[in-house]
PDB file of N, CA and C in Angstrom:
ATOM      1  N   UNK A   1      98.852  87.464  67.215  1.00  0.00           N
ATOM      2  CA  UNK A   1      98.936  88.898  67.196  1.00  0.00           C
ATOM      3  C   UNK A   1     100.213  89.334  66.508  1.00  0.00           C
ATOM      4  N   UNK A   2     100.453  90.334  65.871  1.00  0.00           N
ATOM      5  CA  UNK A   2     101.571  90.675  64.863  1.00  0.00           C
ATOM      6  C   UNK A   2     102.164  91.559  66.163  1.00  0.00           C
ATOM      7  N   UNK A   3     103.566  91.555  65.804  1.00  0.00           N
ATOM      8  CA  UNK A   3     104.723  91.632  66.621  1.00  0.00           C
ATOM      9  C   UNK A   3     104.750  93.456  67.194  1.00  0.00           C
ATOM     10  N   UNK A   4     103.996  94.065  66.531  1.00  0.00           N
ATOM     11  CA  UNK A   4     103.919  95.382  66.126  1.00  0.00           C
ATOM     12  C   UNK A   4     102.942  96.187  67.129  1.00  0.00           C
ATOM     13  N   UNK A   5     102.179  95.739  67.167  1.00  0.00           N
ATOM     14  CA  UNK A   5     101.148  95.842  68.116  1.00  0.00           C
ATOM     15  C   UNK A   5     101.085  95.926  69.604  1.00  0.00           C
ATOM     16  N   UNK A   6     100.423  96.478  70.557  1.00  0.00           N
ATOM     17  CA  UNK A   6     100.742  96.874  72.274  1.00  0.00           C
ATOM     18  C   UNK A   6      99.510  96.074  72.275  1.00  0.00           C
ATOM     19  N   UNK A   7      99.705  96.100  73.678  1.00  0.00           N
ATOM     20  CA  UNK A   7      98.265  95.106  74.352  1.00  0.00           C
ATOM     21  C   UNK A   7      98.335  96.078  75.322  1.00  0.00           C
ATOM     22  N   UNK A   8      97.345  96.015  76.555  1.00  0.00           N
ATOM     23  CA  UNK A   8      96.654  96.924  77.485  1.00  0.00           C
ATOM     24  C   UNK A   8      97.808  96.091  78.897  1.00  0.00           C
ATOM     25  N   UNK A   9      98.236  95.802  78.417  1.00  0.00           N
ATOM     26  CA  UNK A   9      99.484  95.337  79.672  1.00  0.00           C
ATOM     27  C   UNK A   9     100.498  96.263  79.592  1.00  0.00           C
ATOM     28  N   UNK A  10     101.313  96.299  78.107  1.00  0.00           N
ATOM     29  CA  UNK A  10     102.372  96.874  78.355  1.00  0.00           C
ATOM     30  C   UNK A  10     102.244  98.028  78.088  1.00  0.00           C
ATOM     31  N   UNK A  11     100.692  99.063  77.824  1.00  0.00           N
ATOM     32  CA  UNK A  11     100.710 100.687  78.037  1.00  0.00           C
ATOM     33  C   UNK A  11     100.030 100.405  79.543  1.00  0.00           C
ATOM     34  N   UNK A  12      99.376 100.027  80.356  1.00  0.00           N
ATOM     35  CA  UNK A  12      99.692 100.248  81.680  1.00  0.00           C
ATOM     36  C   UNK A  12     101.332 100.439  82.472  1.00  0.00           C
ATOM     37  N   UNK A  13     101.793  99.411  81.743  1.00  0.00           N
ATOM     38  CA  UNK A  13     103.157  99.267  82.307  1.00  0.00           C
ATOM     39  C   UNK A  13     104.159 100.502  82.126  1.00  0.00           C
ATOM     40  N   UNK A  14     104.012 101.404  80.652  1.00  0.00           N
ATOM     41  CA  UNK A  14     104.530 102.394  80.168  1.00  0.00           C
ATOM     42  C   UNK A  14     103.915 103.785  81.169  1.00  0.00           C
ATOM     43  N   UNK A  15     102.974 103.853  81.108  1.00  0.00           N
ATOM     44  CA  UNK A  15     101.800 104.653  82.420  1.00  0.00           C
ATOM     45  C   UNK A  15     102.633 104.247  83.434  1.00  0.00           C
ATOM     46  N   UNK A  16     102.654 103.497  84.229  1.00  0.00           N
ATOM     47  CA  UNK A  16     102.962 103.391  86.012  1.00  0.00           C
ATOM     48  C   UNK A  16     104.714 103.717  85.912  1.00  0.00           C
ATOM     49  N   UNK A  17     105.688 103.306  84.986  1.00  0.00           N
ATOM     50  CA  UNK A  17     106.876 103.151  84.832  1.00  0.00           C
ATOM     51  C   UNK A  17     107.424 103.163  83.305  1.00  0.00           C
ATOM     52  N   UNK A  18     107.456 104.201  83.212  1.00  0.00           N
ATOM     53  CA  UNK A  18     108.072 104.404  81.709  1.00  0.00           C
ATOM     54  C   UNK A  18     109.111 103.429  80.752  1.00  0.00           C
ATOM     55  N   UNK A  19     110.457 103.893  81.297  1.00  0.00           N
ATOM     56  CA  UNK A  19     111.395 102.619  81.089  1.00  0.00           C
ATOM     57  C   UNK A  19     111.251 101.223  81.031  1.00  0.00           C
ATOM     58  N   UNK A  20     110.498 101.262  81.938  1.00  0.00           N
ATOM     59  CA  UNK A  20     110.309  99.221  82.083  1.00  0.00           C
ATOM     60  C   UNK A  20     109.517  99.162  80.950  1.00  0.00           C
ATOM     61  N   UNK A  21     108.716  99.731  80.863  1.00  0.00           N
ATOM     62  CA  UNK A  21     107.587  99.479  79.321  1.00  0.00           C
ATOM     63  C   UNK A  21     108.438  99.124  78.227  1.00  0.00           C
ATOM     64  N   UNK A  22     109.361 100.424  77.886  1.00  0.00           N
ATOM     65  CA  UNK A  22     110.070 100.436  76.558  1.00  0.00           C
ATOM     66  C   UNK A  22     111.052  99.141  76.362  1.00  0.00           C
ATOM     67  N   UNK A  23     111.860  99.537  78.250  1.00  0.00           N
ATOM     68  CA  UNK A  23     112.423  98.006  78.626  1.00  0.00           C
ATOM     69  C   UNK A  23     112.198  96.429  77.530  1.00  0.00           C
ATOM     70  N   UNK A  24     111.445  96.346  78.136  1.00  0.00           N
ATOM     71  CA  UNK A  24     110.664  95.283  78.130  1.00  0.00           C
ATOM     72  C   UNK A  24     110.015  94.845  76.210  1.00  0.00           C
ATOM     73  N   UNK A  25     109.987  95.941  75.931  1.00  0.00           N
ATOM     74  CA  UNK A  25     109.547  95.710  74.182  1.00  0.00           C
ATOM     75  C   UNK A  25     110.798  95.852  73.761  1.00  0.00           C
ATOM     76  N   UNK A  26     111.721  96.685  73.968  1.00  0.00           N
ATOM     77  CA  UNK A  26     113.001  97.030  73.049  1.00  0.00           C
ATOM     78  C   UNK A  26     114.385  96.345  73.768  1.00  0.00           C
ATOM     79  N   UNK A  27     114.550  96.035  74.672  1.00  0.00           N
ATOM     80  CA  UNK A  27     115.756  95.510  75.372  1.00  0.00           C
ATOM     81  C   UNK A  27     116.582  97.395  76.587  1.00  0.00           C
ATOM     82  N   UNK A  28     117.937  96.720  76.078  1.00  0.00           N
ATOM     83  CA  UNK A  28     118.627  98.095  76.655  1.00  0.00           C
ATOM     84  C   UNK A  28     119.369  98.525  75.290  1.00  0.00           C
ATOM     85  N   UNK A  29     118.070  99.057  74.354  1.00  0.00           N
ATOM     86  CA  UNK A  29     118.928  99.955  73.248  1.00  0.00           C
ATOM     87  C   UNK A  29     118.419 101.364  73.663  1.00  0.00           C
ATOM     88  N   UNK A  30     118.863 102.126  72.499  1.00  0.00           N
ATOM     89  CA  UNK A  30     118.429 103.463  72.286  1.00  0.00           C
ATOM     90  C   UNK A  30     117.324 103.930  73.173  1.00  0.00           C
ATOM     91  N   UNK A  31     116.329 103.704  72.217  1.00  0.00           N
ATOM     92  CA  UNK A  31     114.764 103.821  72.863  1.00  0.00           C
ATOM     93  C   UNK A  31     114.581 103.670  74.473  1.00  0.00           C
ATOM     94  N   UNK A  32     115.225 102.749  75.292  1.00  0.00           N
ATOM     95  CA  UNK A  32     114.795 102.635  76.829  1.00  0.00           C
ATOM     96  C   UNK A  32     116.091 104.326  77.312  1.00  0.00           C
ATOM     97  N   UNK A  33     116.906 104.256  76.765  1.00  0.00           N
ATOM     98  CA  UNK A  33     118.252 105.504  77.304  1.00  0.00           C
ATOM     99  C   UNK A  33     117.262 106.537  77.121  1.00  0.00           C
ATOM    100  N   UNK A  34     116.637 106.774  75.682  1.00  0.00           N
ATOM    101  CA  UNK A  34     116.171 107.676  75.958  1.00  0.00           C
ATOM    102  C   UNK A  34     114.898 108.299  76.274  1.00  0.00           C
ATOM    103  N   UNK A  35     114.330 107.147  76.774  1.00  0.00           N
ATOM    104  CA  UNK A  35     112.678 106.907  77.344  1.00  0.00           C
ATOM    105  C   UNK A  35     113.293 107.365  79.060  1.00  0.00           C
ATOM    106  N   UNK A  36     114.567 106.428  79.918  1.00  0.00           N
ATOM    107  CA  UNK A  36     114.591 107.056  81.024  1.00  0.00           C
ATOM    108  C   UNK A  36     115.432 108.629  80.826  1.00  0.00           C
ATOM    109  N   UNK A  37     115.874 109.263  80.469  1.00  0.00           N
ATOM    110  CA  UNK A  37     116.493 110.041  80.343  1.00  0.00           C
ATOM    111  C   UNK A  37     114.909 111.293  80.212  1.00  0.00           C
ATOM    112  N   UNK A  38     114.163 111.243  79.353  1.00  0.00           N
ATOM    113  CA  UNK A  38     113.121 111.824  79.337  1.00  0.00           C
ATOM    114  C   UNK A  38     112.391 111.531  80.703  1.00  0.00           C
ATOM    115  N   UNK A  39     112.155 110.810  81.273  1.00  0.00           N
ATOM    116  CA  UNK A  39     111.465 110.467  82.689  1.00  0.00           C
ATOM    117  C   UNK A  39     112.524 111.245  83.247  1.00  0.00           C
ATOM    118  N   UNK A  40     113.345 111.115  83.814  1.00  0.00           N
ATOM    119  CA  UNK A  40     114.426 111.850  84.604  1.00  0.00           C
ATOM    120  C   UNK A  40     113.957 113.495  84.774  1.00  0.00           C
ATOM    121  N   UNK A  41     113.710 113.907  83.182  1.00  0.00           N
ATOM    122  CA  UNK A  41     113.308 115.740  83.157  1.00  0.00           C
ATOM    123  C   UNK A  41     111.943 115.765  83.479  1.00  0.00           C
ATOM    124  N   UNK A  42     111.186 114.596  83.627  1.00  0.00           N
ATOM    125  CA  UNK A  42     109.838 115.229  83.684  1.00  0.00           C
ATOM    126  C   UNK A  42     109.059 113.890  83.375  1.00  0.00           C
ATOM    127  N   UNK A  43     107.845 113.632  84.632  1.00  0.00           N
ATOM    128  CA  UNK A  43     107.597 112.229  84.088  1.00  0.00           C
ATOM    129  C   UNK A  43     106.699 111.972  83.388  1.00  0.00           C
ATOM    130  N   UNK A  44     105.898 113.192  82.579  1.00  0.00           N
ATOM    131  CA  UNK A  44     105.108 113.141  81.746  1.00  0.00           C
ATOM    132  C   UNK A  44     105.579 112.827  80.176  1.00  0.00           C
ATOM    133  N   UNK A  45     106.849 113.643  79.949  1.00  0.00           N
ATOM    134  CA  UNK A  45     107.140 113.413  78.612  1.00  0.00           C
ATOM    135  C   UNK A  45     107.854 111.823  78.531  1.00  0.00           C
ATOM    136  N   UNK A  46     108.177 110.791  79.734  1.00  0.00           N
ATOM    137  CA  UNK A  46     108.678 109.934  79.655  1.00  0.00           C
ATOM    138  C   UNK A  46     107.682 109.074  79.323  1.00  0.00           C
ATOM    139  N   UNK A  47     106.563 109.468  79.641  1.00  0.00           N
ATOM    140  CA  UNK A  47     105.202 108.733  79.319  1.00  0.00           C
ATOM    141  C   UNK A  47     104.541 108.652  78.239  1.00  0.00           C
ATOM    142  N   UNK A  48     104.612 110.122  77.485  1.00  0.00           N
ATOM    143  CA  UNK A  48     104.129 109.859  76.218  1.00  0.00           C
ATOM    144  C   UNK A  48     105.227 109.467  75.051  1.00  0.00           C
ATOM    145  N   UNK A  49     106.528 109.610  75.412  1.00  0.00           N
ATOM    146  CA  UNK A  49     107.012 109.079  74.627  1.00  0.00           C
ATOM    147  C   UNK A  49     107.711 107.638  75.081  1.00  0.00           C
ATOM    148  N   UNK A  50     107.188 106.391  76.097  1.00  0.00           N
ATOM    149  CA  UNK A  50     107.039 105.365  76.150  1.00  0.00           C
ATOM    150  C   UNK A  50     105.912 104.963  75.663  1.00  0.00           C
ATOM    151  N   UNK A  51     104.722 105.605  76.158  1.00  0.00           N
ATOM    152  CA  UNK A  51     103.313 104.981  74.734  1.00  0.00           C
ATOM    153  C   UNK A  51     103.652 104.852  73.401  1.00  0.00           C
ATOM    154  N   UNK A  52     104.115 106.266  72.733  1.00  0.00           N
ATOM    155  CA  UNK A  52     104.354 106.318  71.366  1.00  0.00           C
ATOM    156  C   UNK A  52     105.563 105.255  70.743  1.00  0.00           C
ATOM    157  N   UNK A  53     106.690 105.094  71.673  1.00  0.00           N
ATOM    158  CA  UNK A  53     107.463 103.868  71.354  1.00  0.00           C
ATOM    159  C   UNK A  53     107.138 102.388  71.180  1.00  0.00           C
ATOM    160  N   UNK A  54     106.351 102.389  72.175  1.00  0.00           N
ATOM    161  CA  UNK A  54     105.683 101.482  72.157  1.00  0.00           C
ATOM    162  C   UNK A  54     104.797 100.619  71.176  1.00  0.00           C
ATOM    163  N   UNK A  55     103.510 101.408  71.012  1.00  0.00           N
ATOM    164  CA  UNK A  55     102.873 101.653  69.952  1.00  0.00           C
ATOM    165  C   UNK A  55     102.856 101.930  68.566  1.00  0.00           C
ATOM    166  N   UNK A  56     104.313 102.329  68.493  1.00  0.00           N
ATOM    167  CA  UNK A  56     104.410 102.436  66.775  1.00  0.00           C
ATOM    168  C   UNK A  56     104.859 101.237  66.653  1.00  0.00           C
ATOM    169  N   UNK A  57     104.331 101.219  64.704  1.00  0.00           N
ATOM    170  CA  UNK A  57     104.984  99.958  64.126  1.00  0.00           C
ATOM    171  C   UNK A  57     106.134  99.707  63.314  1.00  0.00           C
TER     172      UNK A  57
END
């Protein structure tokens, strides 16, 4: 599978817990600060923008 790509594990994982998703694909850069920081205001936008992090290539 190319490196780029989500599997149905880690957008469940982005769904139940935002951070850990991004966590988990990106380390502790940018993207997880500001994946929880968005969860913090609201846990919807932490969600779609942990899918979309996720998911892009």
């Amino acid at each position: 599978m190319k490196e780029g790509t989500a599997n149905c594990v880690d957008i469940l994982i982005a769904i139940i817990l935002p951070p850990l998703g991004v966590f988990l694909k990106f380390g502790c850069k940018v993207e997880f600060w500001l994946c929880l920081l968005l969860t913090f205001l609201g846990y919807l936008p932490g969600i779609i923008y942990a899918i979309y992090a996720i998911t892009k290539e």
